[in-house]
Protein backbone atom coordinates (compact mmCIF):
# COMPACT_ATOMS: atom_id res chain seq x y z
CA UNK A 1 -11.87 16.79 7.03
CA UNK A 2 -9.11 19.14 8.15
CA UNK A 3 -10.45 22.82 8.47
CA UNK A 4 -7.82 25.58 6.50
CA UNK A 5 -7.59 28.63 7.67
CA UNK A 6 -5.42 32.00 6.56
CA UNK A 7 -4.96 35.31 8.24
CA UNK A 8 -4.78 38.28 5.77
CA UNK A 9 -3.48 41.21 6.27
CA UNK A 10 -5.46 44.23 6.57
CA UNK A 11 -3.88 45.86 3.50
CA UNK A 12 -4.72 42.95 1.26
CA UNK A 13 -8.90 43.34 1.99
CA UNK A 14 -9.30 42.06 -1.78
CA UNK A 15 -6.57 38.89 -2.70
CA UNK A 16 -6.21 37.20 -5.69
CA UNK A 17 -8.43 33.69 -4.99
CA UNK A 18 -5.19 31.99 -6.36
CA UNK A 19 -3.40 33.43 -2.89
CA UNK A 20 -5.63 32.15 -0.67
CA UNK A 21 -6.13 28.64 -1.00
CA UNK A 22 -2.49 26.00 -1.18
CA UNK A 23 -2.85 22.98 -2.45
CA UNK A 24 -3.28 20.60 0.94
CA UNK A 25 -2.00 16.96 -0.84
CA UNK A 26 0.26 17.12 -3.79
CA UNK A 27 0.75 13.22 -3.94
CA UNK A 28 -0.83 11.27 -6.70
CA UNK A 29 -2.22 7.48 -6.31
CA UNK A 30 -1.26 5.12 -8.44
CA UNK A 31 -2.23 1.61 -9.36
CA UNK A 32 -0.04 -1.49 -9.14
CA UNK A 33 -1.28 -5.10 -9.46
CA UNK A 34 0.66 -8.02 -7.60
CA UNK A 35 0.12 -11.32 -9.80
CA UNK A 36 0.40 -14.71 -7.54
CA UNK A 37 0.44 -17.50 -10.01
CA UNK A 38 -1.43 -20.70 -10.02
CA UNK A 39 0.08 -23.05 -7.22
CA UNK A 40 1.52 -20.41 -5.84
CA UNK A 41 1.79 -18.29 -2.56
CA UNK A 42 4.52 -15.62 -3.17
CA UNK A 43 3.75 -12.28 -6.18
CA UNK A 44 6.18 -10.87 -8.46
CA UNK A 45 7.32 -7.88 -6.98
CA UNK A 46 6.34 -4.16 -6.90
CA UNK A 47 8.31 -0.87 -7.03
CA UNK A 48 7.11 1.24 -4.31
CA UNK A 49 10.20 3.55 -4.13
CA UNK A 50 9.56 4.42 -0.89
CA UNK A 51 5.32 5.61 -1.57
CA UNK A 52 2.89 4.99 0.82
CA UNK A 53 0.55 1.93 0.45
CA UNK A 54 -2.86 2.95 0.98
CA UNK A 55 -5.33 -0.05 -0.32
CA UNK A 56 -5.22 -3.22 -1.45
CA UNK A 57 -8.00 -4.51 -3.52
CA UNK A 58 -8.73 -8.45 -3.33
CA UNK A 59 -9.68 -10.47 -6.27
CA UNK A 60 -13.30 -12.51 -6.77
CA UNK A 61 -11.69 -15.66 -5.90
CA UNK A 62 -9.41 -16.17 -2.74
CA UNK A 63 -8.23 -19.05 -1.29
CA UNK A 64 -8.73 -17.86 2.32
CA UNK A 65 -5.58 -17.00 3.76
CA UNK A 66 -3.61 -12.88 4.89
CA UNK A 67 -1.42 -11.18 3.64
CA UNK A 68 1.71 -10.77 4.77
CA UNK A 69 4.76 -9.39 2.85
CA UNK A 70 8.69 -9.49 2.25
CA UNK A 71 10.32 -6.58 1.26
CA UNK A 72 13.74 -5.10 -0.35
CA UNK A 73 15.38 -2.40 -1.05
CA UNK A 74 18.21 -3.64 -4.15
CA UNK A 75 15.12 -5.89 -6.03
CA UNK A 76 17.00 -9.04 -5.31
CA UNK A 77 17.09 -10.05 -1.69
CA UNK A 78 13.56 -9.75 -0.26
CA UNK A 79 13.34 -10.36 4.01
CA UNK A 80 9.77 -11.27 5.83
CA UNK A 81 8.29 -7.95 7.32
CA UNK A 82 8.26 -7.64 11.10
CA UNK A 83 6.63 -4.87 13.59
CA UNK A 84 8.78 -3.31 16.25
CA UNK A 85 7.34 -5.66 18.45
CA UNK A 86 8.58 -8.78 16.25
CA UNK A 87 5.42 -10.15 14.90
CA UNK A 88 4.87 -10.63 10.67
CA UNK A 89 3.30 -7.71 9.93
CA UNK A 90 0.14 -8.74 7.90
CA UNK A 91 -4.03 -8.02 6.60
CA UNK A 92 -6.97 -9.70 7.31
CA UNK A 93 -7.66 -10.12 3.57
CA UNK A 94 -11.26 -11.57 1.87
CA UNK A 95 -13.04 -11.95 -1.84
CA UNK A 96 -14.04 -9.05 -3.67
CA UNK A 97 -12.31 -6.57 -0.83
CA UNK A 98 -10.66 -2.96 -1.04
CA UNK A 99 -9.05 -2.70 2.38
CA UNK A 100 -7.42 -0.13 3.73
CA UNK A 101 -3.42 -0.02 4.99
CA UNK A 102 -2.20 2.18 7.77
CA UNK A 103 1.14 -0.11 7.69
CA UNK A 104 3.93 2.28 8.85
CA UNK A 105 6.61 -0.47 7.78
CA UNK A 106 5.48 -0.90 4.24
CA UNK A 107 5.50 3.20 3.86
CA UNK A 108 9.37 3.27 3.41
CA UNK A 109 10.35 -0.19 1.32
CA UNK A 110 11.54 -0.01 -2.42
CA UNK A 111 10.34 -3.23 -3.57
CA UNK A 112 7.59 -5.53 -1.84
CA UNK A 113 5.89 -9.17 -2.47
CA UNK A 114 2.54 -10.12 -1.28
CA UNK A 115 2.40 -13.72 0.01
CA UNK A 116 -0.90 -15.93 0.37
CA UNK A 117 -0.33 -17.03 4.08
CA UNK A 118 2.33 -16.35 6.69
CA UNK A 119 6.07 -16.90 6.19
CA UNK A 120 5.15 -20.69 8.39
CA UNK A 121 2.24 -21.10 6.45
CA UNK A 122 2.43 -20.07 2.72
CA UNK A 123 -1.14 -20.73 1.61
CA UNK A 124 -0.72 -21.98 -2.68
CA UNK A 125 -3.55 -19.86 -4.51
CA UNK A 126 -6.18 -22.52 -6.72
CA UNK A 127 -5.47 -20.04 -9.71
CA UNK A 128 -3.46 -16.93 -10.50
CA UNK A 129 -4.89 -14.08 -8.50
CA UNK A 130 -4.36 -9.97 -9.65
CA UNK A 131 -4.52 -7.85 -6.34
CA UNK A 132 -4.79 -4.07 -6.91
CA UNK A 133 -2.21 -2.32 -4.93
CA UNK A 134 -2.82 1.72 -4.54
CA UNK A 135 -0.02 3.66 -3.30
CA UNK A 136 0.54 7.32 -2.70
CA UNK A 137 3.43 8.99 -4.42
CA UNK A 138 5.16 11.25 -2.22
């Protein structure tokens, strides 16, 4: 937990509590959900416009497989998401999870996909599958 601290001037010995304390996040989470349909390895797509993605929450039933992702930024043509380094970026992903994402190269994307599997290795999901995405609004 990050520690705040204000100097006041001498003249001010009595401020108005309203002065003294700033507000230290203004973003707001919100909650999207990613469907992957029966048969399928690829979700509809979400509109991140450029927030943060801070969890993803896992359904009750998985077939076992990460997550990796293809992003966009005009809705239409979605591209695999690589590190600097080249690899797929993707999460270690299991039932009944909430796991948390410190993915710099989903923080600036417009629209993303989730995808059962790897871009070599889509894994089909045994039924449609609703993953909670959280993101912070900047």
């Amino acid at each position: 937990m990050a520690h705040l601290t204000r100097t006041l001037p001498w003249s001010q010995p009595y401020p108005d509590a309203k002065d003294l304390f700033q507000p230290i996040c203004t973003s707001l989470i919100s909650r999207l959900t990613a469907t992957i349909a029966n048969g399928a390895s690829l979700s509809d797509a979400l509109t991140l416009n450029g927030s943060k993605v801070a969890v993803i929450e896992m359904p009750a039933a998985w077939t076992a497989a990460p997550l990796t992702f293809q992003a966009s930024m005009d809705g239409s043509n979605y591209f695999n998401v690589y590190d600097d380094s080249g690899d797929e970026v993707y999460v270690i992903v299991d039932i009944n999870r909430r796991v948390y994402i410190t993915i710099d190269a989903l923080s600036q994307q417009k629209y993303i996909k989730l995808r059962s599997g790897t871009a070599v290795t889509a894994v089909n999901q045994g039924d449609q599958r609703l993953i909670y995405v959280e993101v912070w609004n900047s």
